[in-house]
Protein backbone atom coordinates (compact mmCIF):
# COMPACT_ATOMS: atom_id res chain seq x y z
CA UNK A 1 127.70 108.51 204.88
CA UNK A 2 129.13 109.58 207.75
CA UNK A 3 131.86 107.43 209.34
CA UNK A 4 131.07 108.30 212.98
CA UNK A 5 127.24 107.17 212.27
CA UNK A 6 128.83 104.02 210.27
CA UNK A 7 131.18 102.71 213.19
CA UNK A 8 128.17 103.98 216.01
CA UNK A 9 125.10 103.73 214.81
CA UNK A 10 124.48 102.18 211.30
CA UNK A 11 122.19 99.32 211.29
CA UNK A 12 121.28 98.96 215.23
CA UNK A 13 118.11 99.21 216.02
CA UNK A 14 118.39 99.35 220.23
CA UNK A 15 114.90 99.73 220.90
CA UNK A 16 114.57 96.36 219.67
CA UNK A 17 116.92 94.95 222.37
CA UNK A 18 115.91 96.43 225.55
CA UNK A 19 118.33 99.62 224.21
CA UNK A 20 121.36 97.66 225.33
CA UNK A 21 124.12 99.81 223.75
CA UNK A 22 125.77 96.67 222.59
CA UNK A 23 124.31 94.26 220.03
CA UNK A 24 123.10 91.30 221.42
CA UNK A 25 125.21 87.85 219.76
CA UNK A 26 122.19 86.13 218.34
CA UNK A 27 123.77 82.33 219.19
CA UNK A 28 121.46 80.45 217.58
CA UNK A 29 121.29 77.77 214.76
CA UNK A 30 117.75 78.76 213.41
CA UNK A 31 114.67 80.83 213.71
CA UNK A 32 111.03 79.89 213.89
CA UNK A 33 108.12 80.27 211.73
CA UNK A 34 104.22 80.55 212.69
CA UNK A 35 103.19 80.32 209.65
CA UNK A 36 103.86 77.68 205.87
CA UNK A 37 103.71 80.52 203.77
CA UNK A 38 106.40 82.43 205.64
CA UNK A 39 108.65 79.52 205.72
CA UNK A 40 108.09 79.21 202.12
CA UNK A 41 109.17 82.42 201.40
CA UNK A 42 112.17 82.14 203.05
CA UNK A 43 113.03 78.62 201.79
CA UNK A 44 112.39 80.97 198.07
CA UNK A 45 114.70 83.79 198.97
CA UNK A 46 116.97 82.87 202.23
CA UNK A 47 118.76 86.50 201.61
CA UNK A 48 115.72 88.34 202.19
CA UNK A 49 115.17 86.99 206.15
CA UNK A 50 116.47 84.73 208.25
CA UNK A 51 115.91 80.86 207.98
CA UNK A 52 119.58 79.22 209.33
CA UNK A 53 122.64 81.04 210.53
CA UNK A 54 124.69 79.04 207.52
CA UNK A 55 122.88 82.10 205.45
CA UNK A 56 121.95 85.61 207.19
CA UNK A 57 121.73 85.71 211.10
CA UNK A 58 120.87 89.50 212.85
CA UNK A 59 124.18 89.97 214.47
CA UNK A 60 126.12 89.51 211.41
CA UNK A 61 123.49 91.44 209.67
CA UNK A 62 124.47 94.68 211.64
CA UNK A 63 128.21 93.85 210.84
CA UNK A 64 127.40 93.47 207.07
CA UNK A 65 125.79 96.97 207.07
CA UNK A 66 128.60 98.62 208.23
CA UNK A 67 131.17 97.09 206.49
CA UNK A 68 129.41 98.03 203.23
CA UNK A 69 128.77 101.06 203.71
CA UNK A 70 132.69 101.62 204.65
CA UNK A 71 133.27 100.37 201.57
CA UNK A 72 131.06 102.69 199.68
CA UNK A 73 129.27 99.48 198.43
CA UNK A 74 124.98 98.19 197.89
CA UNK A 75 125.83 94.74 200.40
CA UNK A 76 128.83 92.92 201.45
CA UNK A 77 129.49 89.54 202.72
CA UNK A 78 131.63 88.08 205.71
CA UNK A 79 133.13 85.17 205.55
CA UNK A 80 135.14 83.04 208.33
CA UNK A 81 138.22 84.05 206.94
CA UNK A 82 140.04 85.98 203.83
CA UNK A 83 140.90 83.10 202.19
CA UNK A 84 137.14 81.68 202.35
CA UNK A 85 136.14 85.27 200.82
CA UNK A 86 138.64 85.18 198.09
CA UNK A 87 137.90 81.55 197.48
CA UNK A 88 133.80 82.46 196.90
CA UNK A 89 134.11 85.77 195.18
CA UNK A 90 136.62 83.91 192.35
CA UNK A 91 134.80 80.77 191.90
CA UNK A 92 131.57 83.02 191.46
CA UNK A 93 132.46 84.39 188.81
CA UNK A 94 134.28 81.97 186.47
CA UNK A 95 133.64 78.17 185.23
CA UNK A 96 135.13 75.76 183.44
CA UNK A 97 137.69 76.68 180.55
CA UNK A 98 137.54 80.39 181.92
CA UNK A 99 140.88 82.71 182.01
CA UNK A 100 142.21 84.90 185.33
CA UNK A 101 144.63 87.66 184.86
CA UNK A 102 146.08 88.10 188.18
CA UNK A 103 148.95 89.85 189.92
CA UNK A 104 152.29 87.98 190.04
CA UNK A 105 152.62 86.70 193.78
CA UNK A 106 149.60 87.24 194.94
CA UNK A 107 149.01 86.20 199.19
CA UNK A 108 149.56 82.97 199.49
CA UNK A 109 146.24 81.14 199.25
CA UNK A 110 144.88 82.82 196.24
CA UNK A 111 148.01 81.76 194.35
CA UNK A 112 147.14 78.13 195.96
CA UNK A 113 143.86 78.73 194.39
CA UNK A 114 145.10 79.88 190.72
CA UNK A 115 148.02 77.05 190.59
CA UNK A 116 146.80 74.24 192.21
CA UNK A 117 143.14 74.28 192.08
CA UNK A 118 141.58 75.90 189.26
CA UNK A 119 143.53 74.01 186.78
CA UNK A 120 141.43 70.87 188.16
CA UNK A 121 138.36 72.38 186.53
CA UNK A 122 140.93 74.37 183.12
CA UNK A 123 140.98 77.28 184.17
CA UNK A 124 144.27 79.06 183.45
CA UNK A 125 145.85 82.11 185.06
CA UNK A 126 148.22 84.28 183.65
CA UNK A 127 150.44 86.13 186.29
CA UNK A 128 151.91 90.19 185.08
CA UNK A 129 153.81 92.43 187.47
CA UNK A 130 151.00 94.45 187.18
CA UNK A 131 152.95 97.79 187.25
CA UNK A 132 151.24 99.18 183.96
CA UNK A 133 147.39 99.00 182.73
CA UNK A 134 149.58 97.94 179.48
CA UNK A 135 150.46 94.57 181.23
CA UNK A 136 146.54 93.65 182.20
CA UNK A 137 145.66 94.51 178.26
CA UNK A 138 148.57 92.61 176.91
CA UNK A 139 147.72 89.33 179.15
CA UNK A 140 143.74 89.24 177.90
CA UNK A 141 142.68 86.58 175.78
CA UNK A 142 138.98 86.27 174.38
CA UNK A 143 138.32 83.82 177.46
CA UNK A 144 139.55 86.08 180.15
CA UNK A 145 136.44 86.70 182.54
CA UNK A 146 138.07 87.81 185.71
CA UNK A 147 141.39 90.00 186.94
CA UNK A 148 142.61 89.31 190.00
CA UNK A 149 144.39 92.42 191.77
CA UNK A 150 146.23 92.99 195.58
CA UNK A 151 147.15 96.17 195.88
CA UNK A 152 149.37 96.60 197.66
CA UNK A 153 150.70 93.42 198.51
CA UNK A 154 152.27 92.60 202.08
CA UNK A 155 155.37 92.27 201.48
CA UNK A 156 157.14 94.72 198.60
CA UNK A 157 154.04 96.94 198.77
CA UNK A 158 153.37 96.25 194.48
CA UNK A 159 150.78 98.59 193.52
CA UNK A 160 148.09 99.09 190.38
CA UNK A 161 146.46 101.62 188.75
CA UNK A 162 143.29 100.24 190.01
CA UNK A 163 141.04 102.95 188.46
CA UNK A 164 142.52 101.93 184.96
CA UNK A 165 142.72 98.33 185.32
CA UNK A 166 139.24 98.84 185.96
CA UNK A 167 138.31 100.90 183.02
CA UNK A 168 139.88 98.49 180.85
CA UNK A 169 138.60 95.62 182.29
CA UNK A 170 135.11 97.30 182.20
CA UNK A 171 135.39 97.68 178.47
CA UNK A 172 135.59 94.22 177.85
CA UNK A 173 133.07 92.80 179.85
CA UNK A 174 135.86 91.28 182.90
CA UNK A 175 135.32 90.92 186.41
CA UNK A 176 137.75 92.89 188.98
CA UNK A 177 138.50 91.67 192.64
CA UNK A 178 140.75 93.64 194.49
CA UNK A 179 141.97 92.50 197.98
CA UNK A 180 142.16 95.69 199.90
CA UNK A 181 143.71 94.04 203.10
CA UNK A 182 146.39 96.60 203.57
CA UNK A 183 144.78 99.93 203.26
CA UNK A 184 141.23 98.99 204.76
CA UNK A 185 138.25 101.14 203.26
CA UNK A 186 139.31 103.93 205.37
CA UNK A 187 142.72 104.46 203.52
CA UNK A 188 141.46 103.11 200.01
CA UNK A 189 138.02 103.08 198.40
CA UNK A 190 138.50 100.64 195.46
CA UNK A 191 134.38 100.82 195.14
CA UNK A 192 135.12 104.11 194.19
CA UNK A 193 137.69 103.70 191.56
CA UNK A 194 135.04 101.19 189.69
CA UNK A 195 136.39 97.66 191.10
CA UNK A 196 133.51 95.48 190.82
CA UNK A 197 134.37 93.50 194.19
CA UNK A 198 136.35 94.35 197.31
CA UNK A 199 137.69 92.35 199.72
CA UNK A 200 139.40 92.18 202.55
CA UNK A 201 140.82 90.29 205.94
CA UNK A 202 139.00 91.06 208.42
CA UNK A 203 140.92 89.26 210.50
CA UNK A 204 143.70 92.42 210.72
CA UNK A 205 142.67 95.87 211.38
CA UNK A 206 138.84 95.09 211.64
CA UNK A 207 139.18 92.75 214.13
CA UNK A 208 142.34 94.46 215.52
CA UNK A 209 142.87 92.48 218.54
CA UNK A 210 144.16 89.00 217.11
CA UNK A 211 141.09 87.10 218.36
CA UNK A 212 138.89 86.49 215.94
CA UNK A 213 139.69 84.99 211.56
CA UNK A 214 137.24 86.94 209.05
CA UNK A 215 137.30 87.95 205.17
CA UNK A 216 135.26 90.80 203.72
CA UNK A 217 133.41 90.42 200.43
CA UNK A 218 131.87 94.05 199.17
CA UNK A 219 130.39 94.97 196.07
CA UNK A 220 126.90 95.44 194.14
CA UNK A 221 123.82 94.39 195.31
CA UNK A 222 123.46 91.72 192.51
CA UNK A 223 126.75 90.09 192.42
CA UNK A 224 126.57 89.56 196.38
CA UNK A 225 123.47 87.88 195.75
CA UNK A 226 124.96 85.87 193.06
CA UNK A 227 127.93 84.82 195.57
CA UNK A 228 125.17 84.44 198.71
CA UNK A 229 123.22 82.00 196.47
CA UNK A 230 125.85 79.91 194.92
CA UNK A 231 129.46 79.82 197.01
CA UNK A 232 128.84 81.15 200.31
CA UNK A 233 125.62 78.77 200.97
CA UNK A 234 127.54 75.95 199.17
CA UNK A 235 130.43 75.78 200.83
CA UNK A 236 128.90 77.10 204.18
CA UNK A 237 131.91 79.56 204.95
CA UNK A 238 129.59 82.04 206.62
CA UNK A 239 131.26 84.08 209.78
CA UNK A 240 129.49 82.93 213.11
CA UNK A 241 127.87 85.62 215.76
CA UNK A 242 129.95 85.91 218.44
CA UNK A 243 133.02 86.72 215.72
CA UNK A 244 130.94 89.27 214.15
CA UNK A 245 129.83 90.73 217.23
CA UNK A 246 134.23 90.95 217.84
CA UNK A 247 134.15 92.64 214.51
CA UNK A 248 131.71 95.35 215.79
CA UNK A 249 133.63 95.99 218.82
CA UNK A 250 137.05 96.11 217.01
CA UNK A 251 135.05 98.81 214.34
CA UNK A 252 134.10 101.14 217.07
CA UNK A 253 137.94 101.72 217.19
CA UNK A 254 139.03 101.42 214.18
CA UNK A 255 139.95 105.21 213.05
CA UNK A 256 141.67 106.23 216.56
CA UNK A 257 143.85 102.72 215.78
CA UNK A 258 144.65 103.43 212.36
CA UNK A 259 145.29 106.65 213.29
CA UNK A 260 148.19 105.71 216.15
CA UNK A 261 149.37 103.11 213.57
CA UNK A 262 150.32 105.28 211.54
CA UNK A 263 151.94 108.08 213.10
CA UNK A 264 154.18 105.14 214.98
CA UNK A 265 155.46 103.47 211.68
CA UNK A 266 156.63 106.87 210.53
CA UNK A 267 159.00 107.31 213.34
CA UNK A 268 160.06 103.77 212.90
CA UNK A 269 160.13 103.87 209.80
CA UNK A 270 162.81 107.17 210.36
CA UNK A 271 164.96 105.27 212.68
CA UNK A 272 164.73 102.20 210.24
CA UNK A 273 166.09 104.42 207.36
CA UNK A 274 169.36 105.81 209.04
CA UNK A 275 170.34 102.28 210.31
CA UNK A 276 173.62 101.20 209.40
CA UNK A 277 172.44 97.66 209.56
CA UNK A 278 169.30 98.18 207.09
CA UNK A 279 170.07 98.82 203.58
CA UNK A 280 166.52 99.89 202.57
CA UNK A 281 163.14 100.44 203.27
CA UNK A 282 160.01 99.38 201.25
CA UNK A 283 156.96 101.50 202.38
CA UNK A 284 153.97 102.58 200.14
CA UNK A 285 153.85 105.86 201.02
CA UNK A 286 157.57 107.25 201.46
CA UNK A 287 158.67 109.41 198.68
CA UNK A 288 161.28 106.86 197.84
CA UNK A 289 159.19 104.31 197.75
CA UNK A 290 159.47 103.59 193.71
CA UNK A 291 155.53 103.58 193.14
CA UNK A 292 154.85 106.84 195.73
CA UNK A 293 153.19 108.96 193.06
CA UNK A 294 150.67 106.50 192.25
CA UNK A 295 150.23 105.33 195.72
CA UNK A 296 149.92 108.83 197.18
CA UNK A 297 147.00 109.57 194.44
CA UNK A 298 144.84 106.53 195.44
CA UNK A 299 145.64 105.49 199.12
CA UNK A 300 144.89 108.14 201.55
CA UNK A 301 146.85 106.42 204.27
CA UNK A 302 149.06 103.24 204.62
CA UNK A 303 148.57 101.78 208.04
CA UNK A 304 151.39 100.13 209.97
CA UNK A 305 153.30 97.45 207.69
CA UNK A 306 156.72 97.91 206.26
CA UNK A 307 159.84 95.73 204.98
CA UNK A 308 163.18 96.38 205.31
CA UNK A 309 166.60 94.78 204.06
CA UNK A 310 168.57 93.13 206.16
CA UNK A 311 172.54 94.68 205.64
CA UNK A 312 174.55 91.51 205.86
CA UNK A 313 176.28 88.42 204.46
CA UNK A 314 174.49 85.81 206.53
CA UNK A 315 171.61 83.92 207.74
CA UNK A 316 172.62 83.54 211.14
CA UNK A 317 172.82 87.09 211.88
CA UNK A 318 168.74 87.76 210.48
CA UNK A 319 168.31 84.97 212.82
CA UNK A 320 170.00 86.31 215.80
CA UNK A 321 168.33 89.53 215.30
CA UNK A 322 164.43 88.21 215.39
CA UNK A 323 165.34 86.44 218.13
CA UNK A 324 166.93 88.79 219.98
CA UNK A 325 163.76 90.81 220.09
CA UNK A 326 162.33 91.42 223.45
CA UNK A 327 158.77 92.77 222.57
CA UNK A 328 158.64 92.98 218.72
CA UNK A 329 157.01 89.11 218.32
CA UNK A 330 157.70 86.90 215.89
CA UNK A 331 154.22 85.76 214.14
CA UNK A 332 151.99 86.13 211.04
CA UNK A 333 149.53 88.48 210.09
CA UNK A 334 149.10 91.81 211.01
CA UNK A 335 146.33 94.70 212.12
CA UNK A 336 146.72 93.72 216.19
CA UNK A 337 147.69 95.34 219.06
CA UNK A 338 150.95 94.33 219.27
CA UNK A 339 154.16 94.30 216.82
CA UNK A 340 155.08 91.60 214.91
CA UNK A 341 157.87 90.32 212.47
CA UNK A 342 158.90 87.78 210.06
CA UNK A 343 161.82 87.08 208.31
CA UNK A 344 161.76 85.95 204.52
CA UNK A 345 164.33 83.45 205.02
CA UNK A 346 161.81 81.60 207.54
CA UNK A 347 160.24 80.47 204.68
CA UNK A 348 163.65 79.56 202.69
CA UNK A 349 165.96 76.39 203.47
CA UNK A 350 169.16 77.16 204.68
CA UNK A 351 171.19 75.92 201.81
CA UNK A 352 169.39 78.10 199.05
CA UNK A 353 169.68 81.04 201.10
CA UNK A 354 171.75 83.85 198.65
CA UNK A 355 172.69 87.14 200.44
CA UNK A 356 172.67 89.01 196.57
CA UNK A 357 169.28 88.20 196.75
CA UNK A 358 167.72 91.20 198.56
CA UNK A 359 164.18 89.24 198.68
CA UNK A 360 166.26 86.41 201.40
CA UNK A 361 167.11 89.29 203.50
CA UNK A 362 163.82 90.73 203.50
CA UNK A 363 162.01 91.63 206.89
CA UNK A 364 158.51 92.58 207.61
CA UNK A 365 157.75 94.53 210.29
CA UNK A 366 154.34 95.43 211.32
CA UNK A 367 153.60 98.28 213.69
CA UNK A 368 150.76 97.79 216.81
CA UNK A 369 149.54 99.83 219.26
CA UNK A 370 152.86 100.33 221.12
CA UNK A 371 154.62 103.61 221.15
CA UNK A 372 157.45 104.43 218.76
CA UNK A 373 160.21 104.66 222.19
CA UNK A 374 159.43 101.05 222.93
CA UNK A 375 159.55 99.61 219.74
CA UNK A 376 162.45 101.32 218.65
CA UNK A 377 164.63 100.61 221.78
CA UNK A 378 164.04 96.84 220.71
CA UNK A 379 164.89 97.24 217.51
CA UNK A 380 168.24 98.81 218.40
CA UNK A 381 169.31 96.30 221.45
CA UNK A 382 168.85 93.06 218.90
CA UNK A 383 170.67 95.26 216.16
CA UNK A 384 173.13 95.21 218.91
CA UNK A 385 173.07 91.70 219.73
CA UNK A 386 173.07 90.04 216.44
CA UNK A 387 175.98 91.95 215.33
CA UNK A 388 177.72 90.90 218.46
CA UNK A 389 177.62 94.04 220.22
């Protein structure tokens, strides 16, 4: 399918609201019936028309059509954040006793979800670097019903074979999730590689203006359903209009975005390099980047987030630097319009902070919408200024 029809035209129907370019935001809590045996059908199937906005409402509708078919997936769900979606497409698919194989370190909540609250119910997770299919077989036990990928992750950029892990995992019956936050469906088509389920934040470079929280679920037709019937009515974690009608305005520009992304990080990513201050550069699809090979062969693009080492013997000076920044801001998350940073040692206590370690010294940087003169001209005056120049 196109992706110009996708992003423009895919699933709205303008004749049926007064051809208003624009989708309407269908604001409301429920719909009416004229007749019992219409109600009753939807009370029987509330995925096949629209009862309460807790299930399927018409904005989100459009937004679920497009996202899908991005993904190169039968039906997708969106959730009111990615935590929500990883939280309903795990729990859907394991039970009590079960096993997870999952990437070591995975974003922050679906490790909270492996460690602290599956093992409430015994279910165990084993955690592999995940650098070989040879690690996923090794880690499979006869109870193993899901594997649990992120590739790559956001801050050292790990990467699988997904295409194998998903062969193997095929063979034996397992369910795959992939969180494809980083590449987006444009740059990476998990689907594709035969991942059973896809997801995503929404909240970065669908959104792409930092006002709106939103997780992707995409996959078959039948295990959507199977997630739509059991976790995402359950819990109630359904995205509301008017964020889905942000969504659909932050798709129309998604490409052009990428697209500027991109190109910027490069040339940062170039000044970055020949820094006398940064020791190294992690970025999925440099040559040096240790994994470029198999990251070149199944990522078509890498977007605008990068992590550099900090060249020095102290805290203070990391410190200095971040907040020496002028327009670079200092914040979570990625996929706006703007730039943003974080140091790893935010996140570490003074004391235990070990300059050997090159994970304390450890910078992400993610790239917005600015131009590569502007954000490198901050970068270089708090270079300046942290080292006391």
């Amino acid at each position: 399918m196109d992706l110009s029809y996708i992003i423009n035209e895919l699933g709205e129907e303008r004749e049926q609201y007064f051809n208003a370019m624009s989708p309407p935001i269908m604001q409301t809590s429920n719909f009416v019936f004229r007749k019992v045996d219409d109600l009753s059908a939807a009370f029987a199937d509330e995925m096949g028309g629209y009862l309460y906005s807790r299930g399927l409402n018409p904005t989100v509708d459009i937004l679920r059509k497009k996202l899908a078919a991005l993904d190169g997936a039968e039906d997708c769900l969106v959730l009111n954040s990615g935590a929500a979606a990883i939280f309903a497409s795990v729990f859907a698919n394991i039970k009590a006793g079960d096993h997870i194989v999952s990437v070591r370190k995975p974003y922050t909540w679906a490790e909270r979800l492996f460690s602290v609250v599956l093992p409430r119910f015994n279910v165990e997770t084993t955690y592999v670097d995940g650098g070989s299919v040879e690690q996923y077989a090794d880690a499979l036990r006869p109870d193993t019903r899901l594997i649990y990928l992120e590739s790559p992750n956001s801050w050292n950029y790990a990467i699988q074979d997904l295409k194998a892990i998903a062969d193997l995992a095929r063979s034996k019956g397992i369910v795959t999730i992939v969180d494809n936050s980083y590449c987006t469906p444009l740059y990476q088509r998990p689907i594709e590689l035969g991942i059973d389920l896809s997801i995503q934040s929404a909240t970065k470079y669908i959104g792409g203006h930092s006002d709106t929280v939103a997780g992707v679920i995409s996959g078959s037709a039948a295990m959507i359903r199977k997630i739509f019937e059991s976790e995402y009515l359950t819990i109630g974690s359904g995205i509301q209009p008017f964020n889905a009608w942000l969504l659909i305005r932050g798709l129309r520009t998604l490409p052009m975005r990428l697209k500027q992304v991109s190109e910027t990080t490069r040339l940062v990513l170039a000044y970055l390099r020949q820094h006398p201050k940064v020791e190294s550069c992690l970025f999925p699809l440099d040559p040096e980047f240790s994994d470029y090979e198999l990251a070149k062969k199944q990522m078509s693009g890498a977007c605008g987030l990068l992590t550099f080492i900090y060249r020095t013997e102290h805290r203070g000076e990391i410190i200095r630097f971040c907040e020496a920044l002028r327009h670079i801001f200092m914040a979570v998350s990625w996929g706006g319009h703007e730039s943003l940073i974080i140091p790893k040692c935010a996140g570490i206590r003074p004391e235990h902070f070990r300059p050997e370690k090159k994970e304390h010294r450890m910078l992400r940087l993610y790239i917005g919408q600015e131009s590569a003169d502007y954000l490198i001209a901050d970068l270089e005056q708090a270079f300046l200024s942290a080292s006391g120049g």
